[in-house]
N, C-alpha and C. Protein backbone atom coordinates (compact mmCIF):
# COMPACT_ATOMS: atom_id res chain seq x y z
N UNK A 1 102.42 73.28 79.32
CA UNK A 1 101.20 72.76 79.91
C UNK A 1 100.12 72.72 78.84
N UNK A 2 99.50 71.84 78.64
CA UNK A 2 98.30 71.28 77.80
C UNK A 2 97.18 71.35 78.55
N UNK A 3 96.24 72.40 78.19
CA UNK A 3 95.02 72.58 78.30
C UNK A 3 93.81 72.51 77.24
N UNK A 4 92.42 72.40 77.80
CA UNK A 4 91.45 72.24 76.84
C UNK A 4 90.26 72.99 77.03
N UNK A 5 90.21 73.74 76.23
CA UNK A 5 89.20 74.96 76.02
C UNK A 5 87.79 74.21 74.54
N UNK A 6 86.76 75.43 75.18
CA UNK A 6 85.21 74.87 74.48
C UNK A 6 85.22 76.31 74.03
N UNK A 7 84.74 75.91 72.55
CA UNK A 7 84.27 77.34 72.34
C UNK A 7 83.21 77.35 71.86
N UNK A 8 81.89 78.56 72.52
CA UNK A 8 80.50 78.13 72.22
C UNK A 8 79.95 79.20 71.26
N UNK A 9 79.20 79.73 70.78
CA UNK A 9 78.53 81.09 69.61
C UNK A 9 77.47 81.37 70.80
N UNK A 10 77.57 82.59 71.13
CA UNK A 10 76.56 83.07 72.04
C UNK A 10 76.12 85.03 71.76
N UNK A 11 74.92 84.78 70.97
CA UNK A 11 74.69 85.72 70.64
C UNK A 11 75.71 86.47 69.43
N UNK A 12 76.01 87.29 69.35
CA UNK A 12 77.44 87.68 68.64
C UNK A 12 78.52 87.56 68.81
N UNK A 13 78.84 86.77 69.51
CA UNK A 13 80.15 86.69 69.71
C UNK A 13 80.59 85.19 70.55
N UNK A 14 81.94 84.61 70.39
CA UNK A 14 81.91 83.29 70.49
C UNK A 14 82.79 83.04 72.30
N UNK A 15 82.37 82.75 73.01
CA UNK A 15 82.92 82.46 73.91
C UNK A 15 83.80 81.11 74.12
N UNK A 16 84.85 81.41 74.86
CA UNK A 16 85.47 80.37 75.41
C UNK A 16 86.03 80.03 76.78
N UNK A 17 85.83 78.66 76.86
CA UNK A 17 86.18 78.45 78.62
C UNK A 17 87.28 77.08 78.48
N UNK A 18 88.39 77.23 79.42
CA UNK A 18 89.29 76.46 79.82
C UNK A 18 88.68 75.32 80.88
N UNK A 19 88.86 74.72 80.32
CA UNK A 19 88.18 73.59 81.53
C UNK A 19 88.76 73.23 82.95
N UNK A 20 90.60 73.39 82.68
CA UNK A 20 91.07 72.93 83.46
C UNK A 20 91.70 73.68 84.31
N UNK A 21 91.58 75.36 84.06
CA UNK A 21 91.80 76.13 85.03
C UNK A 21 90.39 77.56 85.38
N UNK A 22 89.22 76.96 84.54
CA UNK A 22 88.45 77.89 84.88
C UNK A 22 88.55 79.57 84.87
N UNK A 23 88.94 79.54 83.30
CA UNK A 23 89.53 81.18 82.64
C UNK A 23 88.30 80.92 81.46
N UNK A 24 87.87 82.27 81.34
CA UNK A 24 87.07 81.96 80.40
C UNK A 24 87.71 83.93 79.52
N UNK A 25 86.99 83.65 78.09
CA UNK A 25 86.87 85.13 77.03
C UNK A 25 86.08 84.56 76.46
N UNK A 26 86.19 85.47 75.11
CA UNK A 26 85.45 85.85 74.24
C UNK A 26 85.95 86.58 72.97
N UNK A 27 85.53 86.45 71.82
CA UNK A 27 86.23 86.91 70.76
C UNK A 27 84.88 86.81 69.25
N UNK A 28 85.27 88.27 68.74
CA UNK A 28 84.27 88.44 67.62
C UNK A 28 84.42 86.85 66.21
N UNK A 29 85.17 86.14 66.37
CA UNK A 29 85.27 85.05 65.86
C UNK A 29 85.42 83.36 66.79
N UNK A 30 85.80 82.58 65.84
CA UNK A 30 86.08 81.30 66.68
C UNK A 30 87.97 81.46 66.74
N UNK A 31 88.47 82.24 65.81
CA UNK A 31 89.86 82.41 66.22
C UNK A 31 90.02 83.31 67.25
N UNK A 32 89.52 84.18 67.54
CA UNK A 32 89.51 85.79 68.07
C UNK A 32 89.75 84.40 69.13
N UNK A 33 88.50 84.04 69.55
CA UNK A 33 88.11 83.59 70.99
C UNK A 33 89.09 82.75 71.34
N UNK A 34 89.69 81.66 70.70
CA UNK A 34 90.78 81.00 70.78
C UNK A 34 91.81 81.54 71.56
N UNK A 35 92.61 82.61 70.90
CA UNK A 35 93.48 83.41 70.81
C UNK A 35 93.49 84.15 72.17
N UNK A 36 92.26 84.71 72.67
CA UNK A 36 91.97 85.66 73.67
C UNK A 36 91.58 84.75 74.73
N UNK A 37 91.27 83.73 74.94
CA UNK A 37 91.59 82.32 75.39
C UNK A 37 93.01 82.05 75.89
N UNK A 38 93.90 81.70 74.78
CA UNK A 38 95.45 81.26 75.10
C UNK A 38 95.89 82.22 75.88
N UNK A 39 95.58 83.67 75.71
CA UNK A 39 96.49 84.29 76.52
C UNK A 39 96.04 85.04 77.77
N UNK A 40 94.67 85.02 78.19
CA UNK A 40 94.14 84.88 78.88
C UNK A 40 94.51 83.68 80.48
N UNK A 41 94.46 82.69 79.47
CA UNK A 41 95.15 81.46 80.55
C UNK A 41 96.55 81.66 80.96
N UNK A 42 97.68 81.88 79.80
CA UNK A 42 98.98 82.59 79.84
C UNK A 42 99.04 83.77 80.97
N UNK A 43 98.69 84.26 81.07
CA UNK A 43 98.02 85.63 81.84
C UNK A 43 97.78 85.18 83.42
N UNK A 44 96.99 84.30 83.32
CA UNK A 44 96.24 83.95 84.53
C UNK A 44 97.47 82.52 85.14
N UNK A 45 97.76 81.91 84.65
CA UNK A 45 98.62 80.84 85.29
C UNK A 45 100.15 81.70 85.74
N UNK A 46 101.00 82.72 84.62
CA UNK A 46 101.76 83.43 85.16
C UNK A 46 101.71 83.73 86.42
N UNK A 47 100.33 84.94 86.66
CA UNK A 47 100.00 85.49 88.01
C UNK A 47 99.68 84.69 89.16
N UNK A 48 99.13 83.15 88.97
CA UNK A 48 99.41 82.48 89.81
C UNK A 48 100.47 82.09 90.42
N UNK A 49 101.61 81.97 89.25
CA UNK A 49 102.89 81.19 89.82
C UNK A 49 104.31 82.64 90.53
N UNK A 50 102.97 83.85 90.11
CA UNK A 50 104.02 84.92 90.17
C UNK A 50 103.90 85.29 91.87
N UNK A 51 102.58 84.77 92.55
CA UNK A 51 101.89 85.49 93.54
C UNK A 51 101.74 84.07 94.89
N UNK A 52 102.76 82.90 94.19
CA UNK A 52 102.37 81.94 94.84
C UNK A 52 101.21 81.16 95.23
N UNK A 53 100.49 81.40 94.36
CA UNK A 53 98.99 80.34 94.18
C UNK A 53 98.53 79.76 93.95
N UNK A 54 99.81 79.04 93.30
CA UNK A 54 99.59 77.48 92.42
C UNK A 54 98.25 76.29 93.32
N UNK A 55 98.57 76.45 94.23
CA UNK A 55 97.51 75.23 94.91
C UNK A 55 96.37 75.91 94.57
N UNK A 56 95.77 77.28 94.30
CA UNK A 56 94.46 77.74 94.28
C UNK A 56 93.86 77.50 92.89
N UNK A 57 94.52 76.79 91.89
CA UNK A 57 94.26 76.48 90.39
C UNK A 57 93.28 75.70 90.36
N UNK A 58 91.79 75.62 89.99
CA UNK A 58 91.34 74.88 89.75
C UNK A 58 90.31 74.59 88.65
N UNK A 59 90.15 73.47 88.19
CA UNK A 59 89.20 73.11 87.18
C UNK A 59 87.69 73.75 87.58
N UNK A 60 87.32 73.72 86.20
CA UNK A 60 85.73 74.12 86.11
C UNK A 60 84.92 73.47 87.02
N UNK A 61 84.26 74.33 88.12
CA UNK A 61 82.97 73.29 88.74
C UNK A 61 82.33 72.38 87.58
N UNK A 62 81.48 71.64 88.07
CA UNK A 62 80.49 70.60 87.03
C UNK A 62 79.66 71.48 86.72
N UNK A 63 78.86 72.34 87.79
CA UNK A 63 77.68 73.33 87.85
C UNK A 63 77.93 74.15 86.88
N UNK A 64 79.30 74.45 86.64
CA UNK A 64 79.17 76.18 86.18
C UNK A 64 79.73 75.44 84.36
N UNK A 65 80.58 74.29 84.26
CA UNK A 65 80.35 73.63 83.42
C UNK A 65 79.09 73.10 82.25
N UNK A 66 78.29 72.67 82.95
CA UNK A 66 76.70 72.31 82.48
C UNK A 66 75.93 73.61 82.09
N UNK A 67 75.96 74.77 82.50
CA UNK A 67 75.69 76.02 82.50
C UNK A 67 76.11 76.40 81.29
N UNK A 68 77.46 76.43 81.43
CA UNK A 68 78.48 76.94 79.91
C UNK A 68 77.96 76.08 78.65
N UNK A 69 77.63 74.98 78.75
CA UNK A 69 77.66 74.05 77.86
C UNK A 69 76.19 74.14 77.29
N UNK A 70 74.79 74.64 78.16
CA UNK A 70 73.54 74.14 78.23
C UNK A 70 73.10 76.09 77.81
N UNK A 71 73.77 77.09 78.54
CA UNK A 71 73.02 78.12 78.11
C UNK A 71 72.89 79.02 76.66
N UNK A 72 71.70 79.11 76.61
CA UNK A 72 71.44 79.91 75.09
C UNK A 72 70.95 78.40 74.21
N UNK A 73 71.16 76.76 74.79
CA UNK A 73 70.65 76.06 73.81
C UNK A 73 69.03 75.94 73.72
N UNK A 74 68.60 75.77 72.67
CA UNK A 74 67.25 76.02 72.42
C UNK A 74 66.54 74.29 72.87
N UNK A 75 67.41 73.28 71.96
CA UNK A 75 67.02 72.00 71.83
C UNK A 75 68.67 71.09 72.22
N UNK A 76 68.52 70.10 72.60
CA UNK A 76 69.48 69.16 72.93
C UNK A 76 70.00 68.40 71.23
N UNK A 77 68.98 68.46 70.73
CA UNK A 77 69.46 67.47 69.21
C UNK A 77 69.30 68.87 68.27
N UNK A 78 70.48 68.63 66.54
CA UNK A 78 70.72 69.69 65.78
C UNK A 78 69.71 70.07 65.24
N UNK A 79 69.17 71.06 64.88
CA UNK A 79 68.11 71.52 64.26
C UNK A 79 68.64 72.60 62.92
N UNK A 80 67.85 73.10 62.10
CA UNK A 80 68.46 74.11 61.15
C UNK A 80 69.10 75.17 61.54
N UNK A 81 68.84 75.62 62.79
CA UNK A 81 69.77 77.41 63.38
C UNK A 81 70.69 75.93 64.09
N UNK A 82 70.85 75.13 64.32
CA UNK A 82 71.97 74.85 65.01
C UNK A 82 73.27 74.68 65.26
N UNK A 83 74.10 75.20 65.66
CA UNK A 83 75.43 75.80 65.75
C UNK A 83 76.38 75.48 67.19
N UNK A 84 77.24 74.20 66.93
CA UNK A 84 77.94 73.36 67.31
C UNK A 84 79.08 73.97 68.23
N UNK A 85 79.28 73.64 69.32
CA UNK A 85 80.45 74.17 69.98
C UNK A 85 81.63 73.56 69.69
N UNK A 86 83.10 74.32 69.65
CA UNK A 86 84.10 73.88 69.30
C UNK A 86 85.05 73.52 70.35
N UNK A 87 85.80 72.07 70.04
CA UNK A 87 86.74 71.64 71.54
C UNK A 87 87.75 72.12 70.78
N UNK A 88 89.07 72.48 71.73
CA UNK A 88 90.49 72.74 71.53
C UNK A 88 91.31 72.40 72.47
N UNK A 89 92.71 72.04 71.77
CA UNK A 89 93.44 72.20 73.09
C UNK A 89 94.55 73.14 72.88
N UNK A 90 95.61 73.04 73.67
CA UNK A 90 96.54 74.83 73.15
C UNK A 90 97.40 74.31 74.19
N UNK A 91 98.98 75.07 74.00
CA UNK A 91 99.80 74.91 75.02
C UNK A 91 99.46 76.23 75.45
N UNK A 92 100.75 76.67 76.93
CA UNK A 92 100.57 77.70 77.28
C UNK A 92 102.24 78.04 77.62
N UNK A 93 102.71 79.43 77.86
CA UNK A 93 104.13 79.31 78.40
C UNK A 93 104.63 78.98 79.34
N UNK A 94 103.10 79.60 80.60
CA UNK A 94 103.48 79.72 81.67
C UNK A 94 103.75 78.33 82.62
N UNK A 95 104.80 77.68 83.08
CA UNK A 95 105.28 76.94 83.59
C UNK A 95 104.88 76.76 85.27
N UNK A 96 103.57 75.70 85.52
CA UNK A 96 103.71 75.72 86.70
C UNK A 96 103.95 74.66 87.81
């Protein structure tokens, strides 16, 4: 399964959110967060398919999306502190 995760710099440390199943971490780098990300989702789609909950999977609200994307920014256009969020995508094992 092909998913796509954002990873943003928030304060010390870099967060990340799955878009398409609404798992989010965090990690003292942009790999950390990646990483703690993949298996995080790995983690979380398993226990779905382990507990029968596949229909309860769902993508990021828009709300909580715009939120993720908009909080901690100072200005909408780059400025000198400005510091770019990163897109990814990643497989996962868990088969659902």
């Amino acid at each position: 399964m092909r998913l796509t995760g954002i990873i943003k710099k928030s304060g010390d440390y870099y967060v990340a959110l799955c878009i398409e199943i609404n798992v989010s971490s965090q990690g003292e780098s942009i790999e950390e967060a990646r990483k703690m990300l993949q298996d995080a989702c790995d983690e979380y789609l398993s226990y779905m398919k382990d507990e029968g909950l596949d229909d309860e999977i769902k993508s990021v609200p828009v709300d909580i999306l715009r939120e993720f994307l908009m909080d901690d920014v100072e200005c909408v256009r780059p400025s000198s502190g400005w510091v770019y969020s990163e897109s990814i995508t990643f497989e996962v094992c868990a088969s659902v």
